[in-house]
N, C-alpha and C. Protein backbone atom coordinates (compact mmCIF):
# COMPACT_ATOMS: atom_id res chain seq x y z
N UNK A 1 46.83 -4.91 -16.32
CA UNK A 1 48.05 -5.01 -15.54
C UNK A 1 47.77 -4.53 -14.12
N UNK A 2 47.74 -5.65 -13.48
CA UNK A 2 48.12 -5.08 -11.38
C UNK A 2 49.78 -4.53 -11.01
N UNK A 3 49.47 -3.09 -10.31
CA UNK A 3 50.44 -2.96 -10.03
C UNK A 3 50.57 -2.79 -8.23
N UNK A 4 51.42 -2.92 -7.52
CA UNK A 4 51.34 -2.73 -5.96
C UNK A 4 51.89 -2.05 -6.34
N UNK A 5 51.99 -0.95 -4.80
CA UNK A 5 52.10 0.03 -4.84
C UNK A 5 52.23 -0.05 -3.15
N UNK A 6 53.98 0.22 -2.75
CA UNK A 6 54.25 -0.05 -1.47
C UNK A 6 54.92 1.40 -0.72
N UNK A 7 53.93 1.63 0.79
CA UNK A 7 53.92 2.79 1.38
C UNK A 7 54.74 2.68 2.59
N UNK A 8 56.12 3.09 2.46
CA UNK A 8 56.89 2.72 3.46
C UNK A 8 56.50 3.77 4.64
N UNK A 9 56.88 3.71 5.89
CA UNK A 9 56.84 4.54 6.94
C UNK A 9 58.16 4.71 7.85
N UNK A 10 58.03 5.62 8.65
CA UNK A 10 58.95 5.65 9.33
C UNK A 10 59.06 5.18 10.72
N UNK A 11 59.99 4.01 11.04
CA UNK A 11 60.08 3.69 11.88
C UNK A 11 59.97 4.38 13.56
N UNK A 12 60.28 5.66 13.65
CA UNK A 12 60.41 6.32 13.99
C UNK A 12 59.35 6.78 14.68
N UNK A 13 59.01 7.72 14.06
CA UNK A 13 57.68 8.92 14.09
C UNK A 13 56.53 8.27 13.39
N UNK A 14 56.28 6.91 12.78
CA UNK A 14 55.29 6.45 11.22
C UNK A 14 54.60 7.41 10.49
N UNK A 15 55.61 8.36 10.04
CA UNK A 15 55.31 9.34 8.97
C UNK A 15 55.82 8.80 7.69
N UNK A 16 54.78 9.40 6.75
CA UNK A 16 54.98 8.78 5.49
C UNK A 16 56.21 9.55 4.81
N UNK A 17 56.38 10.90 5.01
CA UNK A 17 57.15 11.49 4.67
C UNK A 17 58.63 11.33 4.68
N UNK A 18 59.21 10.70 3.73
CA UNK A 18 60.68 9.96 3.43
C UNK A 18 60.86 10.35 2.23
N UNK A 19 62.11 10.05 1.87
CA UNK A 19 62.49 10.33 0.79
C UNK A 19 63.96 9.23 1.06
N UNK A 20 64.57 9.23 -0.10
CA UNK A 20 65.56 8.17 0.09
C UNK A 20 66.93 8.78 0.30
N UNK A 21 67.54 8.30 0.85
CA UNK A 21 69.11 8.87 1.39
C UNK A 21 69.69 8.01 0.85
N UNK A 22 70.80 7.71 -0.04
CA UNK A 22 72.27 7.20 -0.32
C UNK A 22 71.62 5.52 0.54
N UNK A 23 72.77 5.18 0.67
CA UNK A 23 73.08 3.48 0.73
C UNK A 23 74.39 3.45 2.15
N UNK A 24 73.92 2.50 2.88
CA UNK A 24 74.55 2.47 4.06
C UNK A 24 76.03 1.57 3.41
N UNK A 25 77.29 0.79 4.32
CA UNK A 25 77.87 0.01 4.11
C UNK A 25 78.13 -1.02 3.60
N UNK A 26 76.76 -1.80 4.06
CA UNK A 26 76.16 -2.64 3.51
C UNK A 26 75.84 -2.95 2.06
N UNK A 27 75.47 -1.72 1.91
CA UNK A 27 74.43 -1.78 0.49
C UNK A 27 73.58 -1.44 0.29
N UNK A 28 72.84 -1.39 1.95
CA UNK A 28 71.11 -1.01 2.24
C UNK A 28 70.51 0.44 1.60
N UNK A 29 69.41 0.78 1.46
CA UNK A 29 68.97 1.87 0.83
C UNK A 29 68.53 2.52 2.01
N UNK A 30 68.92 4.13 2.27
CA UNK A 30 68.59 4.69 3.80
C UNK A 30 67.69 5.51 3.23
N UNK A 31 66.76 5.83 4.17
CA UNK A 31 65.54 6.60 4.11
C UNK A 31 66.12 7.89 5.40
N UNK A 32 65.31 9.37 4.76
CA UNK A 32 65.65 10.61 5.51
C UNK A 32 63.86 10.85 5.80
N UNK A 33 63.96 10.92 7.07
CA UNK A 33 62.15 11.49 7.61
C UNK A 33 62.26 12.91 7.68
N UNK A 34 61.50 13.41 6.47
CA UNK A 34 61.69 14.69 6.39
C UNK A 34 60.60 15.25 8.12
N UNK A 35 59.85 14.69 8.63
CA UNK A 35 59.29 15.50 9.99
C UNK A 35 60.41 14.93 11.11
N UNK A 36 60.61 13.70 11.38
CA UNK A 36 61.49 13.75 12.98
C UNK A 36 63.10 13.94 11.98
N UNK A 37 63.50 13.74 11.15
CA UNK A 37 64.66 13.82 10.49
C UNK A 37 65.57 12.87 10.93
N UNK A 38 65.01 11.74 11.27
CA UNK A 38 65.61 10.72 11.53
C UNK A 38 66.21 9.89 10.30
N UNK A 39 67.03 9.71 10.05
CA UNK A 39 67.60 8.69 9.30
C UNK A 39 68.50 7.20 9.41
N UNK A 40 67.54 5.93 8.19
CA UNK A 40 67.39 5.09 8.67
C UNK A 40 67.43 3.87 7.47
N UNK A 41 67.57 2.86 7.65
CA UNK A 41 67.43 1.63 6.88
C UNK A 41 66.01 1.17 7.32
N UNK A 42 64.60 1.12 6.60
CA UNK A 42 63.55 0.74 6.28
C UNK A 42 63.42 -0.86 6.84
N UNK A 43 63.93 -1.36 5.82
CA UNK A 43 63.91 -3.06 5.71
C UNK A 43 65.13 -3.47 6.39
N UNK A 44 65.07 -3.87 7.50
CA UNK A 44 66.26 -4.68 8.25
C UNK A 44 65.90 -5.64 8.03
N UNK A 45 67.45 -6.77 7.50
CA UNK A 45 67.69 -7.95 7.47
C UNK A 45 68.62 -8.68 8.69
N UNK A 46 68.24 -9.43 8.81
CA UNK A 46 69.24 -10.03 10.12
C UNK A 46 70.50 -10.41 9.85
N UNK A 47 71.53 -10.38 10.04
CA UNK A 47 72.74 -10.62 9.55
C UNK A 47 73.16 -11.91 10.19
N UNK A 48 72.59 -12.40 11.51
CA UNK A 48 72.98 -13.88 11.82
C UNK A 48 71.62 -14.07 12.42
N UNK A 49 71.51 -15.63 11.66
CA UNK A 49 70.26 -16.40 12.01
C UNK A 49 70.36 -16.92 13.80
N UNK A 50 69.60 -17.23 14.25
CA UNK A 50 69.31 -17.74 15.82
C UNK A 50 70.52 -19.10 15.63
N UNK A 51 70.27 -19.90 14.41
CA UNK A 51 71.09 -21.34 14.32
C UNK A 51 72.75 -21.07 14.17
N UNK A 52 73.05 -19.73 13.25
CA UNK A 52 74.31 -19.47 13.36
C UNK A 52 74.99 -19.16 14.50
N UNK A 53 74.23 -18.42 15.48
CA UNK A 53 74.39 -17.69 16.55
C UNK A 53 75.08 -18.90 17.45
N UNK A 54 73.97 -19.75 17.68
CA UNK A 54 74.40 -21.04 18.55
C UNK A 54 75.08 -21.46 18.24
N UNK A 55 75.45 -21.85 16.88
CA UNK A 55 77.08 -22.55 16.07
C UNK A 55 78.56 -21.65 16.64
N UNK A 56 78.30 -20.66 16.51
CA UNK A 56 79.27 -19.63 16.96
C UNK A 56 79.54 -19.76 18.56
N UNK A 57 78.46 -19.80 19.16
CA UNK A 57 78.77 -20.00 20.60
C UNK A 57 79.00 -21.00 21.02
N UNK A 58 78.76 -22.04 20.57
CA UNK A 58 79.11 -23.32 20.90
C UNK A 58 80.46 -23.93 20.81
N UNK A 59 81.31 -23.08 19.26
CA UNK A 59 82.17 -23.35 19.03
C UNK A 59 83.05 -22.74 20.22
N UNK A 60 82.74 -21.19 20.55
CA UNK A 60 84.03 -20.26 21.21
C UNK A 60 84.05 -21.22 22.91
N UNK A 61 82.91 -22.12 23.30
CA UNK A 61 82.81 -22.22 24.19
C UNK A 61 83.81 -23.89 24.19
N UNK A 62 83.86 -24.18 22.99
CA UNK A 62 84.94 -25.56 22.84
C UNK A 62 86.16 -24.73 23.07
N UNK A 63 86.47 -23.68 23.93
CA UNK A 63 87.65 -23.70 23.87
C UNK A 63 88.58 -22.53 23.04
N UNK A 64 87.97 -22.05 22.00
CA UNK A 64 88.58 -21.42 20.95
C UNK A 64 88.42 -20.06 21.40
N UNK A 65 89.73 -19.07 20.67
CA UNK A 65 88.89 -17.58 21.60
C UNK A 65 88.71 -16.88 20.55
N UNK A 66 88.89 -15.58 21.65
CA UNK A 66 87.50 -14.93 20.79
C UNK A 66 88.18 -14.23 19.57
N UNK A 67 89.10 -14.30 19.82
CA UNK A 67 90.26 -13.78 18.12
C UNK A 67 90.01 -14.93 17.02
N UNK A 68 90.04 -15.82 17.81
CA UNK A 68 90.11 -17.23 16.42
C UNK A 68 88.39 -17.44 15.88
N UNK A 69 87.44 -17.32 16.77
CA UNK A 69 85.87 -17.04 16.36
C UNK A 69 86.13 -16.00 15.43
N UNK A 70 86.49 -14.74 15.61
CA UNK A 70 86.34 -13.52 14.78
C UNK A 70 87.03 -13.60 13.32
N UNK A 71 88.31 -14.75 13.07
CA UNK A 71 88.93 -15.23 12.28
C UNK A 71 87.76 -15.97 11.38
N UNK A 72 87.46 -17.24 12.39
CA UNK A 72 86.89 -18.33 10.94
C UNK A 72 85.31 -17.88 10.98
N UNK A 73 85.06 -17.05 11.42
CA UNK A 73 83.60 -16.74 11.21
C UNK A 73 82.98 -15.87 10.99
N UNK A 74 83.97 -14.69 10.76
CA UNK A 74 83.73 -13.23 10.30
C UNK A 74 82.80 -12.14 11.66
N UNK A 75 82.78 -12.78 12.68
CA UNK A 75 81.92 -11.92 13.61
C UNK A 75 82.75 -11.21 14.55
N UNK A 76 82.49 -9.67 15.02
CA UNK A 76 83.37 -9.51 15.20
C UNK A 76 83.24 -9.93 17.05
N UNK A 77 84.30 -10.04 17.76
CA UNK A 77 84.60 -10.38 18.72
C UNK A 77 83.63 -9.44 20.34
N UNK A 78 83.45 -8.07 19.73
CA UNK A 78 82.58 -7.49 20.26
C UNK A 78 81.41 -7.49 20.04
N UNK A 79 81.00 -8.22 19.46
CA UNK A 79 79.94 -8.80 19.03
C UNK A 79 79.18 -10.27 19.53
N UNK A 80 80.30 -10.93 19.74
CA UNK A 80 80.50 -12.05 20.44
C UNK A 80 80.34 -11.78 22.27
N UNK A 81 81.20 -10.92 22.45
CA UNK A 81 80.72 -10.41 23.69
C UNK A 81 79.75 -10.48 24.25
N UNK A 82 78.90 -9.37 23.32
CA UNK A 82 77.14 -8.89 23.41
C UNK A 82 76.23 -10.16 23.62
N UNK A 83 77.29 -11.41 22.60
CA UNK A 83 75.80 -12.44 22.96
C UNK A 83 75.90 -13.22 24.03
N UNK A 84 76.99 -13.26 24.55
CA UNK A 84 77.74 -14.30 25.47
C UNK A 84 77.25 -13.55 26.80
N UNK A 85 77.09 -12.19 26.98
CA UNK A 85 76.46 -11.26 28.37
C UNK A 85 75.12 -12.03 28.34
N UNK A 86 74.38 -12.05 27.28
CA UNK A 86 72.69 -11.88 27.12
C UNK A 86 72.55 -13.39 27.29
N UNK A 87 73.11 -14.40 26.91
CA UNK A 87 73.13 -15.37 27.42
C UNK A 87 73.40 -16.33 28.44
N UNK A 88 74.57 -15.79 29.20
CA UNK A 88 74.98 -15.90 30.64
C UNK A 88 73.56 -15.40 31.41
N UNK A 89 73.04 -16.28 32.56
CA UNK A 89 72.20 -15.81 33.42
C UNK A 89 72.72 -15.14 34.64
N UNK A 90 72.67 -14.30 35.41
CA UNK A 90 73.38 -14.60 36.59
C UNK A 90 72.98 -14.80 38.03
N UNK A 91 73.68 -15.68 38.26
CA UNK A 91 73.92 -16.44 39.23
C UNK A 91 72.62 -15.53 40.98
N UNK A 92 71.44 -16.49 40.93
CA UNK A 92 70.77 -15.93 42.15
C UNK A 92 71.78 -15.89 43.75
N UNK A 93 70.89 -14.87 44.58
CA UNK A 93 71.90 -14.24 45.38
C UNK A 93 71.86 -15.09 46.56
């Protein structure tokens, strides 16, 4: 029998020294760094793909605002914000 045998680190400080903390909102499993004492979710998953992202913006930009995006698409509106700044270029002087 093969078994792996997986050595997480800390994002942080990359000390091996963790131990597991409780479960975020999500669900996620949080890790405590017993040297910087940082605490943290290990494995980040992306919560919106690059293709959703553009679906979302494309839509709020037909017109729809940002209450009715946050309605049929579960994101929240300040969130929407954040991508709509980073995507706007601005304008040379």
């Amino acid at each position: 029998m093969i078994e792996k045998t997986i050595t997480y680190k800390c994002r942080c400080c990359g000390s091996a020294n963790i131990v597991k903390n409780g479960h975020n909102a999500q669900g996620q499993q949080q890790y405590w760094c017993k040297d910087c004492g940082k605490r943290a979710v290990l494995e980040l998953r992306p919560r919106y793909t690059e293709e959703k992202k553009e679906q979302i913006i494309a839509d709020y930009y037909e017109r729809a605002s940002m209450r009715g995006v946050e309605r049929v698409f579960g994101v929240s509106r300040f969130t929407l914000a954040a991508w709509l700044k980073k995507k706007v270029k601005p304008a040379p002087q």
